[in-house]
C-alpha atoms as a PDB file:
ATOM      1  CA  UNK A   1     103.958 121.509 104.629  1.00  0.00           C
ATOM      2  CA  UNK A   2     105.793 121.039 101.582  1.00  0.00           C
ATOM      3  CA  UNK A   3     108.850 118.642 101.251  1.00  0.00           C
ATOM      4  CA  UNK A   4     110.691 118.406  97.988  1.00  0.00           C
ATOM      5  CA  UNK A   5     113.846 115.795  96.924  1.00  0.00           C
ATOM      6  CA  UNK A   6     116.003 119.325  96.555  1.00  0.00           C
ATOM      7  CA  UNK A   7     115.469 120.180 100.168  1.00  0.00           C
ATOM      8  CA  UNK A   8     118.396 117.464 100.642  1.00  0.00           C
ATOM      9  CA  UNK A   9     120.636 119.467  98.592  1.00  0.00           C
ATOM     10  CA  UNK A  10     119.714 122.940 100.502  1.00  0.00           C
ATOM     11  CA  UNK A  11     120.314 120.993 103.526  1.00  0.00           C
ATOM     12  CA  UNK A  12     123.494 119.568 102.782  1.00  0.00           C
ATOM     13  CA  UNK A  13     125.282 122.108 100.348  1.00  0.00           C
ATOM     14  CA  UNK A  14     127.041 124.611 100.035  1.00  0.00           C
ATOM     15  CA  UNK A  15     127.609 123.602 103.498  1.00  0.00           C
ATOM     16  CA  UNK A  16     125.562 121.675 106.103  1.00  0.00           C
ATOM     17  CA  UNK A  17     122.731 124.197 107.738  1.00  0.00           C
ATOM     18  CA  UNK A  18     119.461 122.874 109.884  1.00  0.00           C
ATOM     19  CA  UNK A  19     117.623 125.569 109.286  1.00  0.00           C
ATOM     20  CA  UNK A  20     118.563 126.480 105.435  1.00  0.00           C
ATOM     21  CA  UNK A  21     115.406 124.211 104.367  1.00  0.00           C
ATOM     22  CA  UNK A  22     113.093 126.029 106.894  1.00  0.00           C
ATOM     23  CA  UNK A  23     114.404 129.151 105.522  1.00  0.00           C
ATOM     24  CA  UNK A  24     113.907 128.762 102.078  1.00  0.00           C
ATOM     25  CA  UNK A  25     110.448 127.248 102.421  1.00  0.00           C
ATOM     26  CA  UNK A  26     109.417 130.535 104.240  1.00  0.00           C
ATOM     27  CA  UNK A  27     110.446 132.795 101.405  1.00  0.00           C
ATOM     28  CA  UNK A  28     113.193 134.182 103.823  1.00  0.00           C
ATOM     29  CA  UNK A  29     115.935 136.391 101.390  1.00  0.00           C
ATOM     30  CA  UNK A  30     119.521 134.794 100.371  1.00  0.00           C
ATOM     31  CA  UNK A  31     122.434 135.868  99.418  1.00  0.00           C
ATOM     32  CA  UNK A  32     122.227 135.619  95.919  1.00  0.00           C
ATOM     33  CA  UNK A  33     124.582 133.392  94.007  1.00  0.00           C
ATOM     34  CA  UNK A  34     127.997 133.882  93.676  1.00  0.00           C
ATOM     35  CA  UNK A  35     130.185 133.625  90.507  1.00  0.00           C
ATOM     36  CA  UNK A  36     131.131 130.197  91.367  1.00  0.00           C
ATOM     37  CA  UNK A  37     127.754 128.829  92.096  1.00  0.00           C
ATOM     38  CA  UNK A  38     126.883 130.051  88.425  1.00  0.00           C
ATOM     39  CA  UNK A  39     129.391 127.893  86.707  1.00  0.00           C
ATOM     40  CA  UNK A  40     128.408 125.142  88.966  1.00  0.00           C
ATOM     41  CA  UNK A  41     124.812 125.539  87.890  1.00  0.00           C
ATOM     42  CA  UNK A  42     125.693 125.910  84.520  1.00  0.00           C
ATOM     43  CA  UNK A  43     128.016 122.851  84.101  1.00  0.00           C
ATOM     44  CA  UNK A  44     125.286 121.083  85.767  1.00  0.00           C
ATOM     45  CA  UNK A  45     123.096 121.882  82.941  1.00  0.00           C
ATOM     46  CA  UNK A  46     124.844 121.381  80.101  1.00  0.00           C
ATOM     47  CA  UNK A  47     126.472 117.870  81.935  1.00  0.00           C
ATOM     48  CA  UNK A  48     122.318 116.771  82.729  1.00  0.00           C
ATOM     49  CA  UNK A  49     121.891 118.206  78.436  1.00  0.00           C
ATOM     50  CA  UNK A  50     124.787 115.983  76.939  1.00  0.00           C
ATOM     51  CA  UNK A  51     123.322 113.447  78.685  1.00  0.00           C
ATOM     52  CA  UNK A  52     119.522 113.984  77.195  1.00  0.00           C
ATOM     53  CA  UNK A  53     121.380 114.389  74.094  1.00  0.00           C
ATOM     54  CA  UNK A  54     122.207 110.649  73.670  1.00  0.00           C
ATOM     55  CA  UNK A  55     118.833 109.337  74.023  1.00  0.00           C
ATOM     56  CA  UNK A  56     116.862 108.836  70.543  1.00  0.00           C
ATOM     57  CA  UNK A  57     113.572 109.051  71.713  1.00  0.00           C
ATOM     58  CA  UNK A  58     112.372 111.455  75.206  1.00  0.00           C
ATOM     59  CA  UNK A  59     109.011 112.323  76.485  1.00  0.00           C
ATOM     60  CA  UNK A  60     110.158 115.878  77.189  1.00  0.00           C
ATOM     61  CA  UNK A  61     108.558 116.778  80.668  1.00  0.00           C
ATOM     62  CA  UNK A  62     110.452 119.574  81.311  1.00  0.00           C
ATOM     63  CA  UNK A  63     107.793 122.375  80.839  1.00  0.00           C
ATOM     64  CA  UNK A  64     104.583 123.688  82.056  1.00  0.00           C
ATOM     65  CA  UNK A  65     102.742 123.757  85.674  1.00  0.00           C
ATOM     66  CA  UNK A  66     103.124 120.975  88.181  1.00  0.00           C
ATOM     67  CA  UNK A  67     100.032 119.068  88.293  1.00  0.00           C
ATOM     68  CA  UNK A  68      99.674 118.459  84.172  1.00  0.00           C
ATOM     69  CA  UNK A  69     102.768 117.509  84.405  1.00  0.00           C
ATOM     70  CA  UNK A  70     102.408 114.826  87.360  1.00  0.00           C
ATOM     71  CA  UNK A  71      99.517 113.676  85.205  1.00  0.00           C
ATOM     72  CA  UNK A  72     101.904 113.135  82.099  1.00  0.00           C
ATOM     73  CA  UNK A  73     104.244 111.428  84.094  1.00  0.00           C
ATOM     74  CA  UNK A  74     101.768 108.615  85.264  1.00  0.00           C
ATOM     75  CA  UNK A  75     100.672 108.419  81.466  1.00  0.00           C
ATOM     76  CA  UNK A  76     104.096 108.308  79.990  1.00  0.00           C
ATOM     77  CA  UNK A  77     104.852 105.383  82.323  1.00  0.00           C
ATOM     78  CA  UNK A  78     101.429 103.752  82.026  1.00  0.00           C
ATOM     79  CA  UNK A  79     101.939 104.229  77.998  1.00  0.00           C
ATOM     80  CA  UNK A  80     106.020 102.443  78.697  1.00  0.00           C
ATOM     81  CA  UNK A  81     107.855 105.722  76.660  1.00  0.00           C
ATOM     82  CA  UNK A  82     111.312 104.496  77.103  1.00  0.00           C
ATOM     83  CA  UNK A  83     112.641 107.576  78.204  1.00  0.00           C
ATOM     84  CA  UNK A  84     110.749 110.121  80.623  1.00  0.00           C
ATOM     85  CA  UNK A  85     112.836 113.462  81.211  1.00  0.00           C
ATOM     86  CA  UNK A  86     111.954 115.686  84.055  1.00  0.00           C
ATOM     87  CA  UNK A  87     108.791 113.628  85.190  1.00  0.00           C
ATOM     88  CA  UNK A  88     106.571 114.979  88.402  1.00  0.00           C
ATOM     89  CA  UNK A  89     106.365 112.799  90.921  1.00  0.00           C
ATOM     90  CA  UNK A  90     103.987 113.589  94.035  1.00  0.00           C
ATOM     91  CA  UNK A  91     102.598 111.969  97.382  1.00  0.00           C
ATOM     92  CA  UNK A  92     100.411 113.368 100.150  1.00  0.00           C
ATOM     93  CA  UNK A  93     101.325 111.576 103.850  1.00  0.00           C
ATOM     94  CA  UNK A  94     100.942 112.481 107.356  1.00  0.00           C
ATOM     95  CA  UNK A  95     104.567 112.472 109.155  1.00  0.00           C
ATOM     96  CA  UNK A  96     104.433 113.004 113.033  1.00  0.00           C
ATOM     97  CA  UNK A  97     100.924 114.252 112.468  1.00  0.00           C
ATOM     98  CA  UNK A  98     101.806 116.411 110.241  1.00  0.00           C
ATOM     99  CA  UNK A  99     100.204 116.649 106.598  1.00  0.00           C
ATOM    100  CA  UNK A 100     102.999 116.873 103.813  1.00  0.00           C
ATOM    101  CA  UNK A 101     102.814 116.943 100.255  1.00  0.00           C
ATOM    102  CA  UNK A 102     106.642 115.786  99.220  1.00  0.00           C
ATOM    103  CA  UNK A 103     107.530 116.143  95.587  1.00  0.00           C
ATOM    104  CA  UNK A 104     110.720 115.014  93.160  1.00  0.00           C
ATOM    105  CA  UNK A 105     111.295 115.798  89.472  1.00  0.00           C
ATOM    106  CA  UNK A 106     113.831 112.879  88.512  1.00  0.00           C
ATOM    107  CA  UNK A 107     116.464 113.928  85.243  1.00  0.00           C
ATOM    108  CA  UNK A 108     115.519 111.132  83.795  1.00  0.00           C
ATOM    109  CA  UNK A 109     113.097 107.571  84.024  1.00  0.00           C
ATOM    110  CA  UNK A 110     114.433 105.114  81.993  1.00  0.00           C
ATOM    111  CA  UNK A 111     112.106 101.942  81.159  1.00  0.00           C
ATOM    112  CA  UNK A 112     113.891  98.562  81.337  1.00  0.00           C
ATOM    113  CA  UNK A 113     112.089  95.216  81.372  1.00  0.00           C
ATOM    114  CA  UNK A 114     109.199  95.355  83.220  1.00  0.00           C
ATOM    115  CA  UNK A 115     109.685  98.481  84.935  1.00  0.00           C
ATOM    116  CA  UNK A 116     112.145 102.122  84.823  1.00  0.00           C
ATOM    117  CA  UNK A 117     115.426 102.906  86.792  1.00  0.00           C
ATOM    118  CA  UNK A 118     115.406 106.675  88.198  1.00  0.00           C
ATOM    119  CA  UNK A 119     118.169 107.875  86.737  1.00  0.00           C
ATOM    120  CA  UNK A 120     119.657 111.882  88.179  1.00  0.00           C
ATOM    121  CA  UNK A 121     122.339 113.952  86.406  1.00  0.00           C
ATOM    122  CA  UNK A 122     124.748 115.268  88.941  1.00  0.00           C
ATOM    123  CA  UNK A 123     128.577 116.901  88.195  1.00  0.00           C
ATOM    124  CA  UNK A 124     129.847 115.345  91.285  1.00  0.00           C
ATOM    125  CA  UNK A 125     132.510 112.865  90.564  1.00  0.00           C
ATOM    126  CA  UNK A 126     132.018 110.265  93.582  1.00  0.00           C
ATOM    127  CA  UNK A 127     128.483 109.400  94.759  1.00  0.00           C
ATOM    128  CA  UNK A 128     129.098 107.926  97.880  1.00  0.00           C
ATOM    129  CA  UNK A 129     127.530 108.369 101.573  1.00  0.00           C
ATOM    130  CA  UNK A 130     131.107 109.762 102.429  1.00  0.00           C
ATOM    131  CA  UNK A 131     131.271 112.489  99.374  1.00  0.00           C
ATOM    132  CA  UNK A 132     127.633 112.955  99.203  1.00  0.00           C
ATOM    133  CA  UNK A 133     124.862 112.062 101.152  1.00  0.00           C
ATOM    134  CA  UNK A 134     122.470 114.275  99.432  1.00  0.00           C
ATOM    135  CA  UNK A 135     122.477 112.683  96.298  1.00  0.00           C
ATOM    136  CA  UNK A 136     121.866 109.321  97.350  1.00  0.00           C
ATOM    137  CA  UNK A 137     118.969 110.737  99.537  1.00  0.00           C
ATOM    138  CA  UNK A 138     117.405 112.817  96.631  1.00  0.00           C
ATOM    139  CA  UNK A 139     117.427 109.736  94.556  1.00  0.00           C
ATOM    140  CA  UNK A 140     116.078 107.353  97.065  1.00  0.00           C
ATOM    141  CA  UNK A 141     113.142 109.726  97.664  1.00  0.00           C
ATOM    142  CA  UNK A 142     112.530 110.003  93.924  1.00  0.00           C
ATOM    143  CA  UNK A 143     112.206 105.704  94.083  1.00  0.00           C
ATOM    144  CA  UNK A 144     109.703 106.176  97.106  1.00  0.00           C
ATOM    145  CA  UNK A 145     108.072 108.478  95.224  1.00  0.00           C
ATOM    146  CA  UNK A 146     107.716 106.484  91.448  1.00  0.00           C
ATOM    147  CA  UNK A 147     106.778 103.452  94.047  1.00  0.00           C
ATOM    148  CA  UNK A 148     104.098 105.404  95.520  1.00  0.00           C
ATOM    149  CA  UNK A 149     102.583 107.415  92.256  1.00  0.00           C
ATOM    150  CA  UNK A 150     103.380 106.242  89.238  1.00  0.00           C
ATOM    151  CA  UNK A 151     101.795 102.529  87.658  1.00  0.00           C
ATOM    152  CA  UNK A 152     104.818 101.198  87.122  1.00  0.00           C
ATOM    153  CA  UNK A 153     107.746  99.049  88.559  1.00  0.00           C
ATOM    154  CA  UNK A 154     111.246 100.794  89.936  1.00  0.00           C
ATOM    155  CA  UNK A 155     114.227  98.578  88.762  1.00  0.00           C
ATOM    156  CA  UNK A 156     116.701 100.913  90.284  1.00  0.00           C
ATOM    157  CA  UNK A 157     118.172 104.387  91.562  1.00  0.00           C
ATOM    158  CA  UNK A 158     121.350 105.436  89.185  1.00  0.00           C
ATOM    159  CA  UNK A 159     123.377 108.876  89.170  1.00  0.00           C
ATOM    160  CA  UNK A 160     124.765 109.803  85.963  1.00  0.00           C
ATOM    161  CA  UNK A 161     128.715 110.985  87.269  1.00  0.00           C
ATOM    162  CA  UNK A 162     130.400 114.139  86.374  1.00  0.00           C
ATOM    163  CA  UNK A 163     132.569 111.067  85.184  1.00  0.00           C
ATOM    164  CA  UNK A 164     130.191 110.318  82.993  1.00  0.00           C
ATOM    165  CA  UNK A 165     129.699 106.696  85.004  1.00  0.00           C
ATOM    166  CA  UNK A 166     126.701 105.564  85.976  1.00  0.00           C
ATOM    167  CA  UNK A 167     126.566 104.781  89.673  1.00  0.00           C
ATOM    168  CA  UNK A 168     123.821 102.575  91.054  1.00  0.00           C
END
């Protein structure tokens, strides 16, 4: 079984549906997307791309298979690069006696003293448990994650705001 930090979002959004992640995972056909899921996606993009924009110096992640990239991730952070964008983060467990691999590409991993804050580019104006749960979720499994793979110490989970905020 394969869990990933997204599955929060297909379980949450557009609306909330139980069986949307079960769905997906099983290759089962959608609807595709609708005009206004488009311009969501793509101001999501170019919101998460601004963002990249203002760092000086990335180790670019973003492309290539899964498992070299998982590798590079544990380097990059081994190695301290100051900024890792779209890092692979992986972990095998057994949940209810079931074996899972669960996975999370983070926007960003941002090295501080001693350690990197998790950092995830969202348009959503208020990241709260009220507004939206799946955000905070997707970014707390993305700490569990770094915690469990990667050789170095998490400082903190932060959202980067369609405000342009950072919320911790």
């Amino acid at each position: 079984m394969r869990l990933t930090a997204s599955d929060f979002y297909t379980y949450h959004r557009p609306s909330f549906c139980p069986i949307r992640v079960y769905k997906r995972h099983h290759n089962e056909p959608e609807a595709p997307a609708g005009p206004h899921e488009e311009v969501m996606r793509r101001l999501g993009e170019r919101h998460e791309r601004a963002h990249l924009a203002a760092f000086p110096s990335v180790t670019d992640l973003s492309e290539g298979p899964r498992t070299p990239r998982e590798q590079h991730t544990r380097e990059a952070v081994a190695e301290q690069a100051p900024i890792v964008y779209q890092g692979a983060l992986r972990r095998n467990v057994t949940i209810d006696g079931i074996d899972c691999e669960v996975i999370g590409d983070p926007d960003f991993l941002i090295a501080g003293p001693g350690g990197y804050w998790i950092r995830d580019s969202k348009i959503s104006r208020r990241i709260t448990e009220e507004d939206h749960p799946e955000i905070l979720r997707q970014v707390e499994l993305y700490g569990w994650l770094f915690e469990q793979m990667a050789p170095g110490k998490l400082l903190g989970l932060q959202v980067h705001a369609g405000t342009g905020e950072i919320a911790e």
